[in-house]
Protein backbone atom coordinates (compact mmCIF):
# COMPACT_ATOMS: atom_id res chain seq x y z
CA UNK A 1 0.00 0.00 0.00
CA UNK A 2 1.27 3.21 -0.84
CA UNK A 3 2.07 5.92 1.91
CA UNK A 4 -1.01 7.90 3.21
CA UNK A 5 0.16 11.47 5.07
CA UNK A 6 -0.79 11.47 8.75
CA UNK A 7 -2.30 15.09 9.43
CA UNK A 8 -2.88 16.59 12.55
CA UNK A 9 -5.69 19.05 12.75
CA UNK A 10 -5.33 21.73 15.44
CA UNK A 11 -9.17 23.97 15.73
CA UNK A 12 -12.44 21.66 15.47
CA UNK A 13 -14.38 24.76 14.93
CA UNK A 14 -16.95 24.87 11.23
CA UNK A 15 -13.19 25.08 9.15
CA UNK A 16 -11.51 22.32 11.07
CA UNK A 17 -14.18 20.39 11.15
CA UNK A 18 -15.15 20.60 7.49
CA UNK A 19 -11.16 19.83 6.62
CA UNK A 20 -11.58 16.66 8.83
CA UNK A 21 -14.11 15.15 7.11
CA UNK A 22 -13.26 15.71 3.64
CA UNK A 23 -9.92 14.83 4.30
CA UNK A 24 -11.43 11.60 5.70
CA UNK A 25 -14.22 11.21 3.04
CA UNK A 26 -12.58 12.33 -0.29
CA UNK A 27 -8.32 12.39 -0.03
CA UNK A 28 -7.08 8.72 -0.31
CA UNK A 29 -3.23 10.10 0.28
CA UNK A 30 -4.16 11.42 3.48
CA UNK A 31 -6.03 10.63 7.07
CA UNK A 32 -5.96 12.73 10.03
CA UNK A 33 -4.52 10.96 12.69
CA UNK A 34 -4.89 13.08 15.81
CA UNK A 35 -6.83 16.89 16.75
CA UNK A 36 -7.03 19.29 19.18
CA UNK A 37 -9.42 21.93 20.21
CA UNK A 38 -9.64 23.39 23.63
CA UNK A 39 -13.44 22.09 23.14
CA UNK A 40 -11.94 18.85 24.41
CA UNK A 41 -15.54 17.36 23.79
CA UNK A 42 -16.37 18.60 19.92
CA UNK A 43 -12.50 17.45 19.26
CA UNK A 44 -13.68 13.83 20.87
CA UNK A 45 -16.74 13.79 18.82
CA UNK A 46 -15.20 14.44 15.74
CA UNK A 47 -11.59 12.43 16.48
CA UNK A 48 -14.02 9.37 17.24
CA UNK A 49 -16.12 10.09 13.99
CA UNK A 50 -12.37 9.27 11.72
CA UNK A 51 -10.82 7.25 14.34
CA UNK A 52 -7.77 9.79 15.47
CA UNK A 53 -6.68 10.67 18.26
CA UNK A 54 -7.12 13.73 20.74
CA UNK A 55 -4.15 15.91 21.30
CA UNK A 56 -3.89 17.88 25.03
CA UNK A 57 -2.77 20.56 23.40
CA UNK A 58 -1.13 22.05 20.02
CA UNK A 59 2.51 21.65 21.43
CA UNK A 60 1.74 18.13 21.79
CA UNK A 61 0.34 17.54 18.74
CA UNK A 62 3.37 19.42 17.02
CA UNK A 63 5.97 17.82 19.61
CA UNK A 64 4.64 14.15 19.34
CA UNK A 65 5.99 12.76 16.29
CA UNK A 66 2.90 11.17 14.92
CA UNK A 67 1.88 13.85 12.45
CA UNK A 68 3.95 14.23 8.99
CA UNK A 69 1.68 17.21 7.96
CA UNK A 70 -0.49 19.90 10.40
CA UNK A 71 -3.35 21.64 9.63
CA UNK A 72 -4.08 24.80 11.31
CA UNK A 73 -8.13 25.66 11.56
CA UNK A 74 -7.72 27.38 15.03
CA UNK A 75 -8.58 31.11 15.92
CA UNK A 76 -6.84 33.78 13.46
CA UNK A 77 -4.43 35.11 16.84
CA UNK A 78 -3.31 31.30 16.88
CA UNK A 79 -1.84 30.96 13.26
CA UNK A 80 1.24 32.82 12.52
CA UNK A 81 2.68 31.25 16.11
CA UNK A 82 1.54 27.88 15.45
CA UNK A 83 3.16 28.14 11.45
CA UNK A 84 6.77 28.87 13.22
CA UNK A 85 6.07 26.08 15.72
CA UNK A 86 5.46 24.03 13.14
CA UNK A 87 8.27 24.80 10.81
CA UNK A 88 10.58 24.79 13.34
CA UNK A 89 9.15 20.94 13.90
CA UNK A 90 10.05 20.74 9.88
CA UNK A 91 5.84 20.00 9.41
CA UNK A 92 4.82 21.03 6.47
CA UNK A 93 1.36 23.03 7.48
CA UNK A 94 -1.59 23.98 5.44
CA UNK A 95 -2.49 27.27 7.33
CA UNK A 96 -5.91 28.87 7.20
CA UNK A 97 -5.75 32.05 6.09
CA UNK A 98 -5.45 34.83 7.30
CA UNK A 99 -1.62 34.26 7.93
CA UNK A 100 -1.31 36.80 10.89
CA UNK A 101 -3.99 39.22 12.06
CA UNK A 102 -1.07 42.62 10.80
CA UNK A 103 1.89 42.10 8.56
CA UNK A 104 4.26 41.81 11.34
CA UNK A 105 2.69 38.66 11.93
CA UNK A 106 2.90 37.24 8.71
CA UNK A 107 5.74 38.34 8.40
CA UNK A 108 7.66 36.12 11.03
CA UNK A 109 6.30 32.91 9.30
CA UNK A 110 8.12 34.22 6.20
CA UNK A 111 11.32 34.75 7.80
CA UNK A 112 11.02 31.59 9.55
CA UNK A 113 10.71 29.70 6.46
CA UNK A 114 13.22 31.91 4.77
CA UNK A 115 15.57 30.74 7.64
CA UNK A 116 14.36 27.15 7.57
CA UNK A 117 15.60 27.52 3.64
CA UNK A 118 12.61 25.37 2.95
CA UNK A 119 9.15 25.99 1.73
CA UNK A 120 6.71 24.30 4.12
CA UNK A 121 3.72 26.45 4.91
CA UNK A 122 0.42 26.83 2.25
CA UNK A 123 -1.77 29.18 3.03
CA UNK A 124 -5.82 28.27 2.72
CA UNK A 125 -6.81 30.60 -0.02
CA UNK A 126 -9.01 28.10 -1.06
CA UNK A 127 -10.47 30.08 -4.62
CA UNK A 128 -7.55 29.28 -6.02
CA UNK A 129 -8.34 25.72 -6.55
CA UNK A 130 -12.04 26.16 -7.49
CA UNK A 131 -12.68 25.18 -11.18
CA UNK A 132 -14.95 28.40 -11.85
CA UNK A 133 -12.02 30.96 -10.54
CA UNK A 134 -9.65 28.46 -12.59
CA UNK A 135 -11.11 28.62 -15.43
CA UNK A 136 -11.58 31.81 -14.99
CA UNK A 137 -8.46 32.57 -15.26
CA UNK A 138 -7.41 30.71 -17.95
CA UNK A 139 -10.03 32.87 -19.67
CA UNK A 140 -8.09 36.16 -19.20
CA UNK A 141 -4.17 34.34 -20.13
CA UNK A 142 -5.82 33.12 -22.90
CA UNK A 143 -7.10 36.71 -24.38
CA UNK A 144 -10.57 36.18 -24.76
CA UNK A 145 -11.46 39.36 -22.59
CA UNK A 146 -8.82 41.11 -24.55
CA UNK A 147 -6.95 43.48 -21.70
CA UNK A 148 -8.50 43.80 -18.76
CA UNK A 149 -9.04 46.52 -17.26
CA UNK A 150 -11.56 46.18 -14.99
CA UNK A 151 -12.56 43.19 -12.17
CA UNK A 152 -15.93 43.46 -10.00
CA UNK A 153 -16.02 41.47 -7.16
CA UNK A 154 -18.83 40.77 -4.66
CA UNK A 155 -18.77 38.59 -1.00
CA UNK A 156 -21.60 38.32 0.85
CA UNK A 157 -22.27 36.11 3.82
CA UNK A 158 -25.93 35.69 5.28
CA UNK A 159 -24.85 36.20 8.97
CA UNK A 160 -21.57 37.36 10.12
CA UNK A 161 -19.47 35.53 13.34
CA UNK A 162 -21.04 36.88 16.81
CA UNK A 163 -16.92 38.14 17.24
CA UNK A 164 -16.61 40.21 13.74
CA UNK A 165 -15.69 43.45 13.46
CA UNK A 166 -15.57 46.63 10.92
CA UNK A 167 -11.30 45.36 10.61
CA UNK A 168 -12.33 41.73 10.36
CA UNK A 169 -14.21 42.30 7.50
CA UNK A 170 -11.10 43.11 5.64
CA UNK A 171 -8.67 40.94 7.52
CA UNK A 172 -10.99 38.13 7.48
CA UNK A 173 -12.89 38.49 4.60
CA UNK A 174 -12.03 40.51 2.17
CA UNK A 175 -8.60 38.94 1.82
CA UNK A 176 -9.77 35.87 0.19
CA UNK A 177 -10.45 38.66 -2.89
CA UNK A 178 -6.81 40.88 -1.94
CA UNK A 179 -5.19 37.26 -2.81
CA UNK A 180 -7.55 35.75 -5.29
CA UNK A 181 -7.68 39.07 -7.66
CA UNK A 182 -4.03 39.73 -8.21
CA UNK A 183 -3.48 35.83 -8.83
CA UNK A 184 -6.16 36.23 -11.60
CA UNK A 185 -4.94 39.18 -13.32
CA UNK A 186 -0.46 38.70 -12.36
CA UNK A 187 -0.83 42.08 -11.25
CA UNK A 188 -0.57 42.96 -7.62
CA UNK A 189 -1.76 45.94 -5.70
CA UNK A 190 -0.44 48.56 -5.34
CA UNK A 191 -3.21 50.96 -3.71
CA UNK A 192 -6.66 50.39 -2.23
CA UNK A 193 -9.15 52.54 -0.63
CA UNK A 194 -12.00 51.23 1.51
CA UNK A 195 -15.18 53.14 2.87
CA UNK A 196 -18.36 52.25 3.65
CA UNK A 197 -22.22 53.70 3.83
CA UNK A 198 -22.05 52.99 7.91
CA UNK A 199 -20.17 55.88 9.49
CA UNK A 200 -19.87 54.64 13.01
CA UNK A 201 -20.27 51.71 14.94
CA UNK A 202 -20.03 48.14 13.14
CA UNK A 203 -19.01 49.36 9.70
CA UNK A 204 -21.07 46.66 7.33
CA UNK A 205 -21.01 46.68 4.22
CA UNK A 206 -17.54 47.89 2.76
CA UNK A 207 -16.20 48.50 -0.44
CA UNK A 208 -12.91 48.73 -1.81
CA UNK A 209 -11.83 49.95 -5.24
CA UNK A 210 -8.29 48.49 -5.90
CA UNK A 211 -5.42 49.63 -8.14
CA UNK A 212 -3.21 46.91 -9.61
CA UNK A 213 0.62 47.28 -10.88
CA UNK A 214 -0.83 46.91 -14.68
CA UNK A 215 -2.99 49.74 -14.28
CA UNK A 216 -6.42 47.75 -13.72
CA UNK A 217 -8.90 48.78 -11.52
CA UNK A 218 -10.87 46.16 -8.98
CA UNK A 219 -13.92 46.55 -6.96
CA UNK A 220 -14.71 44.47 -4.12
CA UNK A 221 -17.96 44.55 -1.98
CA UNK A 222 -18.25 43.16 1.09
CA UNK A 223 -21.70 42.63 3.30
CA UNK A 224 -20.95 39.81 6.13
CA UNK A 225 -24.88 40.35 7.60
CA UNK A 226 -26.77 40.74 3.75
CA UNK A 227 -29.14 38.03 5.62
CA UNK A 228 -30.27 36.19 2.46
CA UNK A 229 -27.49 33.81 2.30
CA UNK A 230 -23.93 33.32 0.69
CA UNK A 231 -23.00 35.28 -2.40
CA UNK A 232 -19.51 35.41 -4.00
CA UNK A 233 -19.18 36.48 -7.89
CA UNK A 234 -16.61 37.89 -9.90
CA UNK A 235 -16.67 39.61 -13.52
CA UNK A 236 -13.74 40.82 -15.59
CA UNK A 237 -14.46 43.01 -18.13
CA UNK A 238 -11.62 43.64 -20.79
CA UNK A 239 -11.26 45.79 -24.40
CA UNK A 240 -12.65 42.34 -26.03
CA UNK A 241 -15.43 41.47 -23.20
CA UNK A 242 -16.15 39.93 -20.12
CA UNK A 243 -15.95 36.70 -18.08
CA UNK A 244 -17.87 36.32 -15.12
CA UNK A 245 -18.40 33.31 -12.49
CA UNK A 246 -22.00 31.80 -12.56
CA UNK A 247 -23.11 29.88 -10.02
CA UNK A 248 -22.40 25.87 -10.03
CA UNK A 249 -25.28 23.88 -11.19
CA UNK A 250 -28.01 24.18 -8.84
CA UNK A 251 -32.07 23.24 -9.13
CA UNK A 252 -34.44 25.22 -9.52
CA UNK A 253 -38.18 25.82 -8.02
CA UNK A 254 -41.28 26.70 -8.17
CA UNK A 255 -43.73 26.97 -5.42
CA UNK A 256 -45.94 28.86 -3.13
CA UNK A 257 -45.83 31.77 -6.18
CA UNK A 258 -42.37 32.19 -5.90
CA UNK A 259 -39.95 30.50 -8.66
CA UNK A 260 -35.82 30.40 -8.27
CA UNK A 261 -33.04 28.79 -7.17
CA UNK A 262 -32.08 28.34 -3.24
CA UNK A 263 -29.54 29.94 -1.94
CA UNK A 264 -26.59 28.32 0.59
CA UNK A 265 -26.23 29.76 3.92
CA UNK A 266 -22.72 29.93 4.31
CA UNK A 267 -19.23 28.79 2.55
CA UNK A 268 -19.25 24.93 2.39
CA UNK A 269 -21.54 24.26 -0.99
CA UNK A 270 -20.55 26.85 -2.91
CA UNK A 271 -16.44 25.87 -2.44
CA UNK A 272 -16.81 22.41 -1.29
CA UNK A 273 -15.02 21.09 -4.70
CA UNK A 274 -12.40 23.39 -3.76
CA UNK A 275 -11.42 22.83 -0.83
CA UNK A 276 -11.69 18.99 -1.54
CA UNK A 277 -9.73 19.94 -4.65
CA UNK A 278 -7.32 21.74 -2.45
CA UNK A 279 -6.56 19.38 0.21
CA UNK A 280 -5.71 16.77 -2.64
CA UNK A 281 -3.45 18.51 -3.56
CA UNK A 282 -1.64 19.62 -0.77
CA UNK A 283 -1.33 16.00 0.53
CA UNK A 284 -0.17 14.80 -2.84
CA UNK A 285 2.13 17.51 -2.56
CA UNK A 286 3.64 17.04 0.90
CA UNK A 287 4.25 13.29 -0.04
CA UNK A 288 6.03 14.34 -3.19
CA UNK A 289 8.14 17.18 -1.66
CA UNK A 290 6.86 19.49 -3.98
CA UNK A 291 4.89 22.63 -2.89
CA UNK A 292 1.77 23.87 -4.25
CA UNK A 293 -0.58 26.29 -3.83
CA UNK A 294 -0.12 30.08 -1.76
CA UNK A 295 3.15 30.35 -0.04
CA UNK A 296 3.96 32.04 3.23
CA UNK A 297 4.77 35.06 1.15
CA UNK A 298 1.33 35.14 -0.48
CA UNK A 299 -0.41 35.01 2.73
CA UNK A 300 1.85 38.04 3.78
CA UNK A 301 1.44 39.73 1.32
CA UNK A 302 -2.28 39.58 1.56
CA UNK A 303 -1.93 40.63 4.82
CA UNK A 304 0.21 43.80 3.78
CA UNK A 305 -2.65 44.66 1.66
CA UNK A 306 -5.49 44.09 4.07
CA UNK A 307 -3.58 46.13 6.74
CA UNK A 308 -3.61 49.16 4.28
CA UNK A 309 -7.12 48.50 3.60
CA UNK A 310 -7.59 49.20 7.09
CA UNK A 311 -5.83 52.20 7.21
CA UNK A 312 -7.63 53.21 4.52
CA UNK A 313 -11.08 52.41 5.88
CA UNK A 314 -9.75 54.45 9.13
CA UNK A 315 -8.45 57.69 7.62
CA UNK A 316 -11.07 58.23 4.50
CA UNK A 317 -8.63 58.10 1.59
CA UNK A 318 -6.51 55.93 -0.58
CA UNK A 319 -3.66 54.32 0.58
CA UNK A 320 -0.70 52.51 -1.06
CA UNK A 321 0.51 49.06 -0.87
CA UNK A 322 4.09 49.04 0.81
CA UNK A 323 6.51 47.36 -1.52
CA UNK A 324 9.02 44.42 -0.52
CA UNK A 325 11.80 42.87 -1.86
CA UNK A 326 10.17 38.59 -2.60
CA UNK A 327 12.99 36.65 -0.87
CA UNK A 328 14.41 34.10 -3.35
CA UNK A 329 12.45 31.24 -1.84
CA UNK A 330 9.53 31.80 -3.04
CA UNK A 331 10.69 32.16 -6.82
C-alpha cells in the first residue's frame, strides 16, 4: 500500500471540522490521525467520527511525532505562532488564512521559512483551486477578454461571526479577494481605498476599489450580515469582453408563487469542490516534496494589503501598498 500522510488538525471549529471530514471522506493520500481543540468534547466527537486521536494541546500535537503534515483551523491570533512552531518541527502546514492578524505577523512565518531555507507552509486561499475561478483565469491568459481593465467582485455572507468586526471584515474576509484578484490578473496591488455607507459603529457593508501594478482597476464589496445567504461572484471586463463566475449547477423551483433557485447559507456548498480539490493537492504535494498552492509570502502579502485597507477604511482616503523585496524562496 502506498504511503497515506498522517495530518494533525489543530481547531475543530466549522473550518476544522469541514477539513476533517473531507480529508477523511474524499483524499485517499491522506487521514488525520490526531486533533485538538480546547473544546476537548467537539475534538472527541469528531476524532471518534475518523478514528484519530485527541491531542492535550497544540505543542503536543506538534511535539509528538505522529503527524507528517499539520493543519491549522484554530482562531486567526493562533496561526502565525503555530506556522513557526510548526516549521521549526520541519511540518509542512496547510495554514488557514489569514496568515497573521497585521503584517508583522505574517511576516515572522516568512522569515522563519526563509531561515528554515525550505518551503513548508500553504496558506488556505481556497479560490484558487475552485474550477470556476480556474477557469476563470485561464479565460483572461488566454485573451478572450482582450486586456482587462476592470474586475468586479462581490462577498456576501448571510450572517456574520457573533466576534466580527468593521477590521475583520477586511482581515478576514475581504482577503480571500486581496489574494484571489491579483493571482487572476499577475498584477498585484499597489493601492486600495475602503469606505463604507455605515459611518460609526459596526461598519457593514464595505467597499474597496483596488489599483493593480498593470494599471487595472478592482472593486470588491463586502456585506458579512446581507441576511439572504452566501453570495460570491466575480466579472472581468476587458477591451474584447467579459468573463464572469455563474453559479455551479443548482435546481431550480417553483412553489408557493415564488420560482428560483435556493440559496446556501454559508461557505461549504458553494467551495466544497475546492477545498476537496485543495486538500488533494496539498497532501499529494507534501508526499512528493513538492509545494503547491499560496506560499507564506502570499499570505503576507495579503496581509500587507489588508492592513492598508484598514488604514484606509480608518483615515477616509486611498492608501498605497508598501513594496518588498520577494525573498528568493519563493521564486
Amino acid at each position: 500500500m502506498a504511503r497515506r500522510l498522517r495530518v494533525g488538525v489543530i481547531g475543530t471549529g466549522a473550518m476544522g471540522a469541514d477539513h476533517i471530514r473531507t480529508l477523511h471522506r474524499w483524499v485517499p493520500a491522506a487521514r488525520v490521525v490526531a486533533v485538538q481543540d480546547l473544546d476537548v468534547d467537539r475534538a472527541k466527537q469528531l476524532a471518534a467520527d475518523v478514528g484519530a486521536d485527541v491531542a492535550e494541546s497544540a505543542d503536543d500535537l506538534i511535539d509528538a511525532g505522529t503527524v507528517d503534515a499539520l493543519i491549522i483551523a484554530s482562531p486567526d491570533p493562533t496561526h502565525a505562532p503555530l506556522a513557526r512552531a510548526a516549521i521549526a518541527a520541519g511540518l509542512p502546514v496547510l495554514c488557514e488564512k489569514p496568515l497573521g492578524t497585521d503584517p508583522q505577523e505574517s511576516r515572522s512565518v516568512v522569515d522563519a521559512e526563509v531561515a528554515a531555507d525550505r518551503r513548508l507552509v500553504t496558506v488556505g486561499f481556497m479560490r484558487r483551486f475552485d474550477p470556476g475561478y480556474l477557469r476563470l483565469k485561464d479565460a483572461i491568459a488566454a485573451g478572450r477578454v482582450g486586456v482587462p481593465r476592470l474586475v468586479h467582485n462581490v462577498h456576501r455572507n448571510r450572517v456574520g461571526h457573533p466576534s466580527a468586526t468593521t477590521e475583520g471584515i477586511v482581515v478576514n474576509s475581504m482577503i480571500h479577494e486581496l489574494d484571489v484578484v491579483p493571482w487572476l490578473l499577475d498584477s498585484p496591488i499597489v493601492q486600495i481605498e475602503v469606505t463604507s455607507p455605515v459611518a460609526e459603529g459596526f461598519r457593514d457593508p464595505q467597499l474597496a476599489v483596488l489599483r493593480h501594478a498593470n494599471g487595472a482597476l478592482s472593486t470588491v464589496e463586502v456585506f458579512i450580515e446581507a441576511a439572504y445567504g452566501y453570495d460570491v461572484r466575480c466579472e472581468v471586463v476587458g477591451t474584447a469582453g467579459t468573463a464572469a463566475l455563474v453559479p455551479p449547477a443548482v435546481v431550480t423551483h417553483a412553489t408557493g408563487g415564488v420560482a428560483g433557485t435556493e440559496v446556501p447559507a454559508d461557505f461549504r456548498p458553494r467551495f466544497a469542490d475546492a477545498y476537496r480539490l485543495e486538500l488533494g493537492a496539498w497532501a499529494n504535494s507534501v508526499l512528493d516534496g513538492s509545494p503547491v498552492g499560496p506560499t507564506a509570502w502570499d499570505g503576507h502579502r495579503a496581509t500587507v494589503i489588508a492592513a492598508a485597507g484598514v488604514a484606509s477604511l480608518h483615515e477616509g482616503r486611498a492608501v498605497p501598498v508598501p513594496d518588498e523585496p520577494r525573498p528568493s524562496l519563493y521564486g
